[in-house]
N, C-alpha and C. Protein backbone atom coordinates (compact mmCIF):
# COMPACT_ATOMS: atom_id res chain seq x y z
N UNK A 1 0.85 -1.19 0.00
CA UNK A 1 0.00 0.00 0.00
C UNK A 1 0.88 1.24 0.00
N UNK A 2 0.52 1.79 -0.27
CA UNK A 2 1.43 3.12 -0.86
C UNK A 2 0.29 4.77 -0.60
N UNK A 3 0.98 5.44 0.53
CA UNK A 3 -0.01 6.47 0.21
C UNK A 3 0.79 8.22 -0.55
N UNK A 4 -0.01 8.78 -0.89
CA UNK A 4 0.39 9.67 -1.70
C UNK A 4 -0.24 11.20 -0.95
N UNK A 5 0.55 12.14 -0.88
CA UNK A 5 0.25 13.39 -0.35
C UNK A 5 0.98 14.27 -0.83
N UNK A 6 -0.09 15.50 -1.44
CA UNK A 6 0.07 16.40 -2.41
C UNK A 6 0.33 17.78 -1.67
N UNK A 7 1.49 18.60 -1.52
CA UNK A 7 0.59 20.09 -1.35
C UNK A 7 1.90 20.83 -2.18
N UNK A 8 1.85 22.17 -1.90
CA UNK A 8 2.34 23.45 -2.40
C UNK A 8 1.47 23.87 -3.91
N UNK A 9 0.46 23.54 -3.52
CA UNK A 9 -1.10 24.68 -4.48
C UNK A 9 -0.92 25.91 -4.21
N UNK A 10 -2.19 26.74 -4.61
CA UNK A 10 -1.87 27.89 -4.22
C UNK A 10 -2.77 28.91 -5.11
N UNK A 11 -2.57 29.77 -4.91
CA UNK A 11 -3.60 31.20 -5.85
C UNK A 11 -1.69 31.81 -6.41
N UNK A 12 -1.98 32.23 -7.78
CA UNK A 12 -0.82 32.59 -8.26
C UNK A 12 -1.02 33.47 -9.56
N UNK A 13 -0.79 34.31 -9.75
CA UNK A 13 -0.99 35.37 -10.92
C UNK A 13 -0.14 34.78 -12.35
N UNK A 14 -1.38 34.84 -13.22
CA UNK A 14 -0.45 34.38 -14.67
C UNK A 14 1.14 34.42 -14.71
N UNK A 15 1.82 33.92 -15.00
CA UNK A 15 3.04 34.26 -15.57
C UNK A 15 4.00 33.89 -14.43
N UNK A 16 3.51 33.65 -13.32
CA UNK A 16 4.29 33.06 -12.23
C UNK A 16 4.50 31.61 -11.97
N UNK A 17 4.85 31.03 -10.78
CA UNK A 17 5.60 29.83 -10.57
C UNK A 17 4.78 29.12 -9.35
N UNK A 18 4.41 27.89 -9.13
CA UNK A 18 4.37 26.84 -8.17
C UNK A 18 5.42 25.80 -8.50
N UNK A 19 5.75 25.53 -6.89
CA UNK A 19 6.05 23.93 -6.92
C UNK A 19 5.66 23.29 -6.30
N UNK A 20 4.97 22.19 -6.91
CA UNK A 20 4.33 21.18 -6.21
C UNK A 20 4.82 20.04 -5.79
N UNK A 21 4.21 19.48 -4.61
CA UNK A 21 5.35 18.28 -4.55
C UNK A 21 4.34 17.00 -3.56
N UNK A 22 4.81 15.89 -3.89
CA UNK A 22 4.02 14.61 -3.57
C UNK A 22 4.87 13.90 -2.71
N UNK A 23 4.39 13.29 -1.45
CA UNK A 23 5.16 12.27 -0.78
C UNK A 23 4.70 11.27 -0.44
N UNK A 24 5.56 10.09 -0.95
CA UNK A 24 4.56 8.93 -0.50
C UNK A 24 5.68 8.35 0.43
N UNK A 25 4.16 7.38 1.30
CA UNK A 25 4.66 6.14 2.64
C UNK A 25 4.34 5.36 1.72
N UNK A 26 5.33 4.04 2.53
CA UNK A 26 5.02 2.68 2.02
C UNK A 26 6.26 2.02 1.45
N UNK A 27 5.89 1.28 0.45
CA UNK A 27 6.79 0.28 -0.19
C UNK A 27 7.77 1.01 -0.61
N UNK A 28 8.92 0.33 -1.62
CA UNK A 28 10.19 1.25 -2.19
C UNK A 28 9.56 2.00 -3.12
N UNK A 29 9.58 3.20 -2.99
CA UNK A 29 9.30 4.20 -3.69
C UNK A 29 9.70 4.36 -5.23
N UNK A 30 10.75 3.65 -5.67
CA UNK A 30 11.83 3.67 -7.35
C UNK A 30 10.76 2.26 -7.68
N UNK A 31 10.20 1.37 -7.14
CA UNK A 31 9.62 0.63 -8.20
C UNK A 31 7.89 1.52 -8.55
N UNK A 32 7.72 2.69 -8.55
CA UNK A 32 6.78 3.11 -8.91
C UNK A 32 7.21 4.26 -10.16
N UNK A 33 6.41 4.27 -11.00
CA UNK A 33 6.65 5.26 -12.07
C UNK A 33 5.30 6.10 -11.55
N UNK A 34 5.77 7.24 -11.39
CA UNK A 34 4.99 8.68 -10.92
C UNK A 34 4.28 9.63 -12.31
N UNK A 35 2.85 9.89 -11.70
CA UNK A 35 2.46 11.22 -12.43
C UNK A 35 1.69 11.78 -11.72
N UNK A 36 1.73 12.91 -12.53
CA UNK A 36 0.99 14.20 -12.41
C UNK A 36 -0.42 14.37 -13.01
N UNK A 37 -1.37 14.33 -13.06
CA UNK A 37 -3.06 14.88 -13.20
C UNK A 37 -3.29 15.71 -12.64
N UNK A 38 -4.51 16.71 -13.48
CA UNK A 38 -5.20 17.16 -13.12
C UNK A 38 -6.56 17.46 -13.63
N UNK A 39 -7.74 18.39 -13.04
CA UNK A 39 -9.01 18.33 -13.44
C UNK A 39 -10.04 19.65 -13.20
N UNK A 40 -10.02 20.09 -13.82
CA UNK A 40 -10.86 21.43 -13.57
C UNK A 40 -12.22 20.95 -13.44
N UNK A 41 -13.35 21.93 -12.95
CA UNK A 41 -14.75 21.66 -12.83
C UNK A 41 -15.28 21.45 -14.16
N UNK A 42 -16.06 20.52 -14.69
CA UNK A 42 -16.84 20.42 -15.68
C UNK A 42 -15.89 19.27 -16.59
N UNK A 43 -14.93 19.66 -16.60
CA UNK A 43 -13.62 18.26 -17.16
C UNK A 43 -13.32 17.46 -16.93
N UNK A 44 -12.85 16.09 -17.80
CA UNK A 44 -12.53 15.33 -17.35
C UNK A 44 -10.95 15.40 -17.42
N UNK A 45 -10.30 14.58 -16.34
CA UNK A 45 -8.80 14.53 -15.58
C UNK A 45 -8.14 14.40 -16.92
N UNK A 46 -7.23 15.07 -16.76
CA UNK A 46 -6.09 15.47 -18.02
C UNK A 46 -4.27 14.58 -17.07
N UNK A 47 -4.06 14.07 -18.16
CA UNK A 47 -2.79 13.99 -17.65
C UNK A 47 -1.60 15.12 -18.37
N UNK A 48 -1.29 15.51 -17.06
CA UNK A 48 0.06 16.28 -17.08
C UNK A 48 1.80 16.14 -17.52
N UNK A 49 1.96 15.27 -16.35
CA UNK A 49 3.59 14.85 -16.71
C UNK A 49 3.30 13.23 -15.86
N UNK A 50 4.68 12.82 -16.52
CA UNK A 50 5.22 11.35 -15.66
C UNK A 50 6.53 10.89 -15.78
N UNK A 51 7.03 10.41 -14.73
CA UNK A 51 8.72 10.08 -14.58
C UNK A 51 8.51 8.76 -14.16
N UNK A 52 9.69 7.70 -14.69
CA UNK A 52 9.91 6.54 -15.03
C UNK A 52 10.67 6.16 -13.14
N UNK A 53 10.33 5.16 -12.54
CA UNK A 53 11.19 4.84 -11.08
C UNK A 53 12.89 5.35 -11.16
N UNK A 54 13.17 5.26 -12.32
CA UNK A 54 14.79 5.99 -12.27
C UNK A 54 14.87 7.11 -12.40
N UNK A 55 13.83 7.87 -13.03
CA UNK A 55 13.66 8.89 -12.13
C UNK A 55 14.18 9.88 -14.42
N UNK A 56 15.09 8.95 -14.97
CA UNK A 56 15.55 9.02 -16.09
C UNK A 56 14.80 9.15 -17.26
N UNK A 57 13.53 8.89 -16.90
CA UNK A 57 12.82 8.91 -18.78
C UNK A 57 11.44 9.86 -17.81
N UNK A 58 10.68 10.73 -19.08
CA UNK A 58 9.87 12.02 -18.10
C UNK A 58 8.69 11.91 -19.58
N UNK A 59 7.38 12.26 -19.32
CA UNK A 59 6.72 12.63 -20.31
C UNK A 59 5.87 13.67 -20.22
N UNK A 60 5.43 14.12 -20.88
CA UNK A 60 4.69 15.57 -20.98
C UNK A 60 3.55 15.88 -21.47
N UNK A 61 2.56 15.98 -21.39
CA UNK A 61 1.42 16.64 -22.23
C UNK A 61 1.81 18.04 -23.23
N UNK A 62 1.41 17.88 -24.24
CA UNK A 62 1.51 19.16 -25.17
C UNK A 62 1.14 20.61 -24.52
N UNK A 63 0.33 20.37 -23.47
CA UNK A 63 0.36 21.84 -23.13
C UNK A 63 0.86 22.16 -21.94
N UNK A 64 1.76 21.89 -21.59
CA UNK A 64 2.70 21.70 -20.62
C UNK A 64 4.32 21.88 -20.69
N UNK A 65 4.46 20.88 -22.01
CA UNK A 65 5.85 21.05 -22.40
C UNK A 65 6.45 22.51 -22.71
N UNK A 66 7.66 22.16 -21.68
CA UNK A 66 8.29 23.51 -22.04
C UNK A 66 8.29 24.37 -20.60
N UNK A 67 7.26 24.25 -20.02
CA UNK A 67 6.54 25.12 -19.31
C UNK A 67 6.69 24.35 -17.47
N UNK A 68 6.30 22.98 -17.52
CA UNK A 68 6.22 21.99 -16.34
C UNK A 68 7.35 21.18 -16.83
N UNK A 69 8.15 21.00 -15.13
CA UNK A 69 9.11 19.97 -14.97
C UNK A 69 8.63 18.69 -13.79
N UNK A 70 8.77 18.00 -13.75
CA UNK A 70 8.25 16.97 -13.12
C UNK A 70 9.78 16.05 -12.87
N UNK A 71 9.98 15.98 -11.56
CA UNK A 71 11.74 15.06 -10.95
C UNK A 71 11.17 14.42 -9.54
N UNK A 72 12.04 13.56 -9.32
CA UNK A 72 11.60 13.16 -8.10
C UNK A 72 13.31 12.91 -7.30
N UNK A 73 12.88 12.28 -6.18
CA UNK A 73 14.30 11.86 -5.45
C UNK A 73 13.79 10.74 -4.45
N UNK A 74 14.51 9.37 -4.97
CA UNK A 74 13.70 8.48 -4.81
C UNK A 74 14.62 8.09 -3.13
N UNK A 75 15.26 8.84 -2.44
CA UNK A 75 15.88 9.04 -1.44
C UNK A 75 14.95 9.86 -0.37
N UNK A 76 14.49 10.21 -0.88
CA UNK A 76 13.12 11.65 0.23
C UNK A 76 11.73 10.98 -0.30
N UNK A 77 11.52 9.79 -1.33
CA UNK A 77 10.27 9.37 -1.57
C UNK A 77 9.51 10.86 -1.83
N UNK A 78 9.80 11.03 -2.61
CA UNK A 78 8.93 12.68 -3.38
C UNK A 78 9.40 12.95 -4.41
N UNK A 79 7.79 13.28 -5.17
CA UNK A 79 8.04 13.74 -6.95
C UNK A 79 7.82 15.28 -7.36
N UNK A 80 8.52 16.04 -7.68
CA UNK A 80 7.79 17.61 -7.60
C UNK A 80 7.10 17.61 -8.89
N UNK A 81 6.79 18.66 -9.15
CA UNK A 81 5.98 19.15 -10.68
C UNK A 81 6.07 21.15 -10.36
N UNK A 82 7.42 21.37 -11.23
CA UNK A 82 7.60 22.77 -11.09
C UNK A 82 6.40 23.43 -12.40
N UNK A 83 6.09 24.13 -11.61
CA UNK A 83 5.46 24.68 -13.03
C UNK A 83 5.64 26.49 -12.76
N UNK A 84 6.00 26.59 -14.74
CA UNK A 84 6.41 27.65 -14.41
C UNK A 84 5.67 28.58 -15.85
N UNK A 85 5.20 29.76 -15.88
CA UNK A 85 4.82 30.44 -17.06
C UNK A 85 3.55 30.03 -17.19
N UNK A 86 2.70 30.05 -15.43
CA UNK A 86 1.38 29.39 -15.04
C UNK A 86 0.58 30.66 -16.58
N UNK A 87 -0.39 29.63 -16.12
CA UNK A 87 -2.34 30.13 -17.38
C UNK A 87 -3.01 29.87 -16.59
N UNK A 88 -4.08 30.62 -17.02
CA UNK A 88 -5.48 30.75 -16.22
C UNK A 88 -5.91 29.42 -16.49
N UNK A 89 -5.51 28.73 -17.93
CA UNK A 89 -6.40 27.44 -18.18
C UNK A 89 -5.61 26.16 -17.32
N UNK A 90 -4.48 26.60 -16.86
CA UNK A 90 -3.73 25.30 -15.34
C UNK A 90 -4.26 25.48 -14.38
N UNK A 91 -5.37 26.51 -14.18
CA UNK A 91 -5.96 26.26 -12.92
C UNK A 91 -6.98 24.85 -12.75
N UNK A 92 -6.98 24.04 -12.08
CA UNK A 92 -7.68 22.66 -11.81
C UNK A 92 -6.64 22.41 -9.96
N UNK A 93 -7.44 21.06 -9.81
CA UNK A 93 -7.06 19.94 -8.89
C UNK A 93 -5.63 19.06 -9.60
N UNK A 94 -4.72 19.64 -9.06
CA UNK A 94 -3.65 18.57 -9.11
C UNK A 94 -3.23 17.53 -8.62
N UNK A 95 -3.42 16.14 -8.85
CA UNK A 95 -3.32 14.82 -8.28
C UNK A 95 -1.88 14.22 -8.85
N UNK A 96 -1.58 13.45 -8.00
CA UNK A 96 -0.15 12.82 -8.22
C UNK A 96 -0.68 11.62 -7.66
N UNK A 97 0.36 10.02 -8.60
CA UNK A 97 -0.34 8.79 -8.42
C UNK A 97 0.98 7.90 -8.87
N UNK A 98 0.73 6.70 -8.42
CA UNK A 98 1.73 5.73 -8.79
C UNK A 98 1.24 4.47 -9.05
N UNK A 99 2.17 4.18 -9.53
CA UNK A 99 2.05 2.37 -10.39
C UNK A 99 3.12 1.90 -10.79
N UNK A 100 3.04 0.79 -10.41
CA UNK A 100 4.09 -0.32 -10.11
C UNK A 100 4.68 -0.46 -11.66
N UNK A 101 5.65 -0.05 -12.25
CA UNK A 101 6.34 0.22 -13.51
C UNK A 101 7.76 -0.59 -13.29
N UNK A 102 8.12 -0.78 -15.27
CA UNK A 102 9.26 -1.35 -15.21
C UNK A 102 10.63 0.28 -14.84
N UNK A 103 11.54 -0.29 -14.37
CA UNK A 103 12.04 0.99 -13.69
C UNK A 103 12.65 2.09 -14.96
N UNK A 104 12.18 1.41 -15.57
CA UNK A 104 12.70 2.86 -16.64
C UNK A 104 11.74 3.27 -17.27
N UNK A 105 11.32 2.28 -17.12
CA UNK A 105 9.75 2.82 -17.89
C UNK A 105 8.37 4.44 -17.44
N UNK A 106 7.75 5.53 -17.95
CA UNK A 106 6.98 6.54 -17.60
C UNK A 106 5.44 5.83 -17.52
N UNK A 107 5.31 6.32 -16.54
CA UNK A 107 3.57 5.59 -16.31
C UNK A 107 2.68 6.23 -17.63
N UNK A 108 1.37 5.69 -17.50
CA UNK A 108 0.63 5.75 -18.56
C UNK A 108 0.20 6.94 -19.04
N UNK A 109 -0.67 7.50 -19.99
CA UNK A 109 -1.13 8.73 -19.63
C UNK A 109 -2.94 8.76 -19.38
N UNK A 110 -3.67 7.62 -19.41
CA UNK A 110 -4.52 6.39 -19.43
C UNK A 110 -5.34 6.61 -18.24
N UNK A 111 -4.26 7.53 -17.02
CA UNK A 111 -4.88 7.35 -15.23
C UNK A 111 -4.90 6.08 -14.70
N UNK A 112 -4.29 5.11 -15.70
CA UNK A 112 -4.15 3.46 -14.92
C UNK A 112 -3.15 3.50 -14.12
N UNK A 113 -3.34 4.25 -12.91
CA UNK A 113 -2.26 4.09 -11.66
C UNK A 113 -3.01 3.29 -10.54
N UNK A 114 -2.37 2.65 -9.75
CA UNK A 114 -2.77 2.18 -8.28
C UNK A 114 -3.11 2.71 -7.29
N UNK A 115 -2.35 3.81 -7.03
CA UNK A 115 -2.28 4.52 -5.88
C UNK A 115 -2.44 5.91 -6.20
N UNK A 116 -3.69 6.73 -5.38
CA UNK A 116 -4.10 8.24 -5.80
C UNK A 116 -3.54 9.32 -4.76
N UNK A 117 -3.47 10.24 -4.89
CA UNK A 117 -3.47 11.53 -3.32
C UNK A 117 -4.82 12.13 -3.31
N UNK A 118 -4.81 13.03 -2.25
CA UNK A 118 -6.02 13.71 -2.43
C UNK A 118 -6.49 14.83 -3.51
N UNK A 119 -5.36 15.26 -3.86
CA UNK A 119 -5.27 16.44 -4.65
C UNK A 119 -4.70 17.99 -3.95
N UNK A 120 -4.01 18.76 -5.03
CA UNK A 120 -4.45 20.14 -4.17
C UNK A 120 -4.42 21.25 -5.34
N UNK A 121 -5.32 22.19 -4.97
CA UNK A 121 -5.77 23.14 -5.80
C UNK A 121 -5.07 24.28 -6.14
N UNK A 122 -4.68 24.06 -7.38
CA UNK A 122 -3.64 25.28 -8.41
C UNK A 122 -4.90 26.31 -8.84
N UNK A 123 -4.76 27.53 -8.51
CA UNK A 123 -5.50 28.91 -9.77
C UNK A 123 -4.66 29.62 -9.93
N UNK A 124 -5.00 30.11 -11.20
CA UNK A 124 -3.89 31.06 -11.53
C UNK A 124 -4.92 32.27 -12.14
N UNK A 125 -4.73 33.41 -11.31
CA UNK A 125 -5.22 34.64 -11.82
C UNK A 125 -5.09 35.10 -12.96
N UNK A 126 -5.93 35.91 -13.62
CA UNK A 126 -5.39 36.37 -14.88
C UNK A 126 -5.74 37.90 -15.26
């Protein structure tokens, strides 16, 4: 069992910066490949970013790239998701999740993870 806990959300004016960051209890933390979701009201959950248990292979959504970094440190069991050159349209619920992956391998973009957090809430003013 593996639990997952999300914070550094926040209210943030266009054009500025969060970092978010996830910590999980439980099992070894490097056999999980990590991502990032999220979900505004009326939408359905978008995937964001995802990093492979080595922490070495990363993937991105198109509207993200460039913009969101997603690393972890499988020593502190925590994955961040910097995001930087925030939009009004990144405002949603940000969830971070894991699943048992080959270690190099980036989790899905699918939401077929095992293990969820609660979320925490990004807006970005505009």
């Amino acid at each position: 069992q593996v639990q997952l806990v999300e914070s550094g959300g926040g209210l943030v004016q266009a054009g500025g910066s969060l970092r978010l960051s996830c910590a999980a209890s439980g099992r070894t933390f490097s056999n999980y490949a990590m991502g990032w979701f999220r979900q505004s009201p009326g939408k359905e959950r978008e995937f964001v970013a995802s990093i492979s248990g080595s922490g070495g292979n990363t993937d991105y959504s198109d509207s993200v790239k460039g913009r969101f970094t997603i690393s972890r440190d499988n020593a502190k069991n925590t994955v961040w998701l910097q995001m930087n050159v925030l939009k009004s349209e990144d405002t949603a619920v940000y969830y971070c999740a894991a699943r048992v992956q080959g270690f190099y391998r980036v989790g899905p973009k699918n939401g077929a993870y095992d293990y969820w957090g609660q979320g925490t809430q990004v807006t970005v003013s505009s």
